[in-house]
C-alpha atoms as a PDB file:
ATOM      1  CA  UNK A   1     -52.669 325.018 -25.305  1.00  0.00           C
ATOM      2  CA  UNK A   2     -50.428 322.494 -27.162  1.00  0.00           C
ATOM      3  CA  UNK A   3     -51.649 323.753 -30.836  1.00  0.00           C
ATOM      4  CA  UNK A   4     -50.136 327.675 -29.434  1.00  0.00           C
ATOM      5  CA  UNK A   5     -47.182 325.616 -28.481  1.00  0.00           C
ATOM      6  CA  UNK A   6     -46.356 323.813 -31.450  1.00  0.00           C
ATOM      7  CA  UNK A   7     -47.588 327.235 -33.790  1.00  0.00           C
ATOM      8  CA  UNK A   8     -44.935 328.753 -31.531  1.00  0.00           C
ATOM      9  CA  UNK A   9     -41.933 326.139 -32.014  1.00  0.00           C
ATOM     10  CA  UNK A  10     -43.215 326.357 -36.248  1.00  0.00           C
ATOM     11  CA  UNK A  11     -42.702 330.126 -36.081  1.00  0.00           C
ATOM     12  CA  UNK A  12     -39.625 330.189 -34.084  1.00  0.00           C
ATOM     13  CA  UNK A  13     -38.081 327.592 -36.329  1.00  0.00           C
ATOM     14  CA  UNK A  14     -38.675 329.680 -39.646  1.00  0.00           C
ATOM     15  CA  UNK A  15     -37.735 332.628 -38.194  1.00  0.00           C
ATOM     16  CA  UNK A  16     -34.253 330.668 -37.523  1.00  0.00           C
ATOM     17  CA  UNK A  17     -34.147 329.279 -41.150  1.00  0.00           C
ATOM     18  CA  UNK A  18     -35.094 332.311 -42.632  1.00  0.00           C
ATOM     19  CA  UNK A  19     -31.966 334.302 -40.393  1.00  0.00           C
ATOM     20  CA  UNK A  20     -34.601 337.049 -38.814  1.00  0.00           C
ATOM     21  CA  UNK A  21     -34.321 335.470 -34.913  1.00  0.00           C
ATOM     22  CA  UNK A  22     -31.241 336.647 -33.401  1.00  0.00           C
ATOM     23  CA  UNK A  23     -31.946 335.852 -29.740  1.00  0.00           C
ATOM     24  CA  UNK A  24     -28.882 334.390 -28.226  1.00  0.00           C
ATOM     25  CA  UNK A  25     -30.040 330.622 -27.249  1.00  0.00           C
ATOM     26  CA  UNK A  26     -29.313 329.844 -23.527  1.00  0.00           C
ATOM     27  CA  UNK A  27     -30.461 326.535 -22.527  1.00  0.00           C
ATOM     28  CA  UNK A  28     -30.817 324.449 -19.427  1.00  0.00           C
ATOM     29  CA  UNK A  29     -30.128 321.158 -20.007  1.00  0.00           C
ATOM     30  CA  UNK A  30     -32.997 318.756 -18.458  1.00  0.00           C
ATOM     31  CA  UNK A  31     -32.927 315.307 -19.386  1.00  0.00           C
ATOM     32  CA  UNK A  32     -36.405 313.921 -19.928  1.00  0.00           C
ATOM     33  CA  UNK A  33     -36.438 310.252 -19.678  1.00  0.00           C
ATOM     34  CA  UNK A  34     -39.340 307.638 -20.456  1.00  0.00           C
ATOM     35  CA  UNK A  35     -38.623 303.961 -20.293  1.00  0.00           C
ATOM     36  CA  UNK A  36     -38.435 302.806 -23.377  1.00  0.00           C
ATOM     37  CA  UNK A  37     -40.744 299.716 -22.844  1.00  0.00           C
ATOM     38  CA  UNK A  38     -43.629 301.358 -21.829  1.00  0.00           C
ATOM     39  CA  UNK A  39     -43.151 303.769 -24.566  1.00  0.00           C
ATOM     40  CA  UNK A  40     -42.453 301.243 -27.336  1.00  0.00           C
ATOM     41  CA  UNK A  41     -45.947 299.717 -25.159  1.00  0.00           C
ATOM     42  CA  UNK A  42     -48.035 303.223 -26.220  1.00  0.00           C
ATOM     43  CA  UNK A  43     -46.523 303.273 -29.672  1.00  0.00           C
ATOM     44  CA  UNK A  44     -48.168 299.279 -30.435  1.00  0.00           C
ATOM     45  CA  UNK A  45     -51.117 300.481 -28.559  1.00  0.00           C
ATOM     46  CA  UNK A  46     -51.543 303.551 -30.985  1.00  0.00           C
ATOM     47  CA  UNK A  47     -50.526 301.405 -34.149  1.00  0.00           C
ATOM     48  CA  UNK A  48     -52.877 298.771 -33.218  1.00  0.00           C
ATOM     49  CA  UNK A  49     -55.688 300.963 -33.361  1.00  0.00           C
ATOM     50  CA  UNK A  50     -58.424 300.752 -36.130  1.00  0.00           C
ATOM     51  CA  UNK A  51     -59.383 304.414 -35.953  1.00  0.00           C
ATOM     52  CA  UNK A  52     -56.575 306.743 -37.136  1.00  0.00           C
ATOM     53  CA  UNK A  53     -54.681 308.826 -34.660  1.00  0.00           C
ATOM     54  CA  UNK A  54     -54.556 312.273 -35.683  1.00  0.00           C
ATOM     55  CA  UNK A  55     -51.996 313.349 -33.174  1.00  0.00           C
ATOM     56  CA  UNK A  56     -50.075 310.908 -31.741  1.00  0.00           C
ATOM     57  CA  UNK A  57     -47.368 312.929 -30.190  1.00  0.00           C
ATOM     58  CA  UNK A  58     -49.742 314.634 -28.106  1.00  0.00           C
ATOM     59  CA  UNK A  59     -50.761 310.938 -26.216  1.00  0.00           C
ATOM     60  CA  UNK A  60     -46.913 310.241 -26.193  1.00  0.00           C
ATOM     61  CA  UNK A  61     -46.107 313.380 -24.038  1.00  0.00           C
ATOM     62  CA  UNK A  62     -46.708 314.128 -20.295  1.00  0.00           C
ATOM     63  CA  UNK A  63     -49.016 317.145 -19.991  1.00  0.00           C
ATOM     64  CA  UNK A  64     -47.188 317.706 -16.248  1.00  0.00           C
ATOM     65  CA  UNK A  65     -43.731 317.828 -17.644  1.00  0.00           C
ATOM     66  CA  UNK A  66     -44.690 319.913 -20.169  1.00  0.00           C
ATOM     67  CA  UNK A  67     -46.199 322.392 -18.245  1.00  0.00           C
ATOM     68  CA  UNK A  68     -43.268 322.808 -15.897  1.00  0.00           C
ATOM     69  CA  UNK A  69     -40.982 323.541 -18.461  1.00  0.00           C
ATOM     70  CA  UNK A  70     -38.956 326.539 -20.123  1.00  0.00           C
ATOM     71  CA  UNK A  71     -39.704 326.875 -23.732  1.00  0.00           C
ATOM     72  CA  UNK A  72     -36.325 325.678 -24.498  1.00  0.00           C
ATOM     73  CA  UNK A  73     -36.658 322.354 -22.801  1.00  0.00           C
ATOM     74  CA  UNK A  74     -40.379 321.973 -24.279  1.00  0.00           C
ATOM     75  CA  UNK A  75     -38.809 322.185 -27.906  1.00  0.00           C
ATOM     76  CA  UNK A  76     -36.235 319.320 -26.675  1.00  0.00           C
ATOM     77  CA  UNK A  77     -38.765 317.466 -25.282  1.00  0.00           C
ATOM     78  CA  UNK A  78     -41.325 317.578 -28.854  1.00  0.00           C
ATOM     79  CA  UNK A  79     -38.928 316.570 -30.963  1.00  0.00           C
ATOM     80  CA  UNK A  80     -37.147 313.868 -28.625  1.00  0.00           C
ATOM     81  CA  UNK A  81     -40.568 312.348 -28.678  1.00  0.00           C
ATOM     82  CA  UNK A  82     -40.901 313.102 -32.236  1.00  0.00           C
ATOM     83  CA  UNK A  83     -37.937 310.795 -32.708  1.00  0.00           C
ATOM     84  CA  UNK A  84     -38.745 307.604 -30.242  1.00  0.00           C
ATOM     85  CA  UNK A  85     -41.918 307.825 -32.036  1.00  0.00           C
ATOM     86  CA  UNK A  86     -40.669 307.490 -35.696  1.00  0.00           C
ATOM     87  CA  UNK A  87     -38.203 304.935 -34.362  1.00  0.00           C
ATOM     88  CA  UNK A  88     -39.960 302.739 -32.331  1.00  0.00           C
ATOM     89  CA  UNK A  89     -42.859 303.098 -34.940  1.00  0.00           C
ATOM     90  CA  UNK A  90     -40.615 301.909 -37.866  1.00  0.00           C
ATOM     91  CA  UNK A  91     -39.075 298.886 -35.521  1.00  0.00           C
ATOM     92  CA  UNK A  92     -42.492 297.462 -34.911  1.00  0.00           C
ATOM     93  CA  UNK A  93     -43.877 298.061 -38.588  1.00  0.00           C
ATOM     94  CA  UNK A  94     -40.308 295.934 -39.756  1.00  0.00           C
ATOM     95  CA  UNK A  95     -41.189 293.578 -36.824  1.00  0.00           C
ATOM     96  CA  UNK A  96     -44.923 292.893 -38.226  1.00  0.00           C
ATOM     97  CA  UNK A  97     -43.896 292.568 -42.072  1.00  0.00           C
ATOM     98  CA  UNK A  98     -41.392 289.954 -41.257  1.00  0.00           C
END
């Protein structure tokens, strides 16, 4: 199920680059909220592991919330989580080399 999703937000998004999607974009704001401590908490967790983690996002993201939301809010909700990732992943490596 989340590979279809994320082929789907791929396809969507080079549709939009590329000009051929002209659906009208209506959204419904939800605001999706983690604490940031117990994220920053998974983030160490996965950087701390030996083994490499081939799809981090995927541990980072709540299945339930996913699953109860428009495809709109799901594409918020990837790349919000995309972007705590990269930052809290960056603050930690910076952290550890000094």
């Amino acid at each position: 199920m989340r590979n279809d999703i994320l082929k789907n937000f791929a396809l969507r998004a080079k549709k939009k680059l590329l000009g051929k999607e002209k659906e009208k974009v209506t959204a419904k704001f939800k605001t999706i909220t983690v604490q940031d401590d117990e994220f920053k908490e998974k983030v160490e967790y996965l950087l701390s592991k030996d083994e490499e983690i081939f799809n981090p996002i995927h541990f980072l993201m709540d299945d339930k919330i996913l699953k109860n939301m428009d495809e709109a809010s799901r594409e918020r909700y990837l790349f919000s989580t995309i972007d705590k990732y990269n930052r809290f992943k960056n603050e930690i490596l910076e952290e550890k080399s000094c």
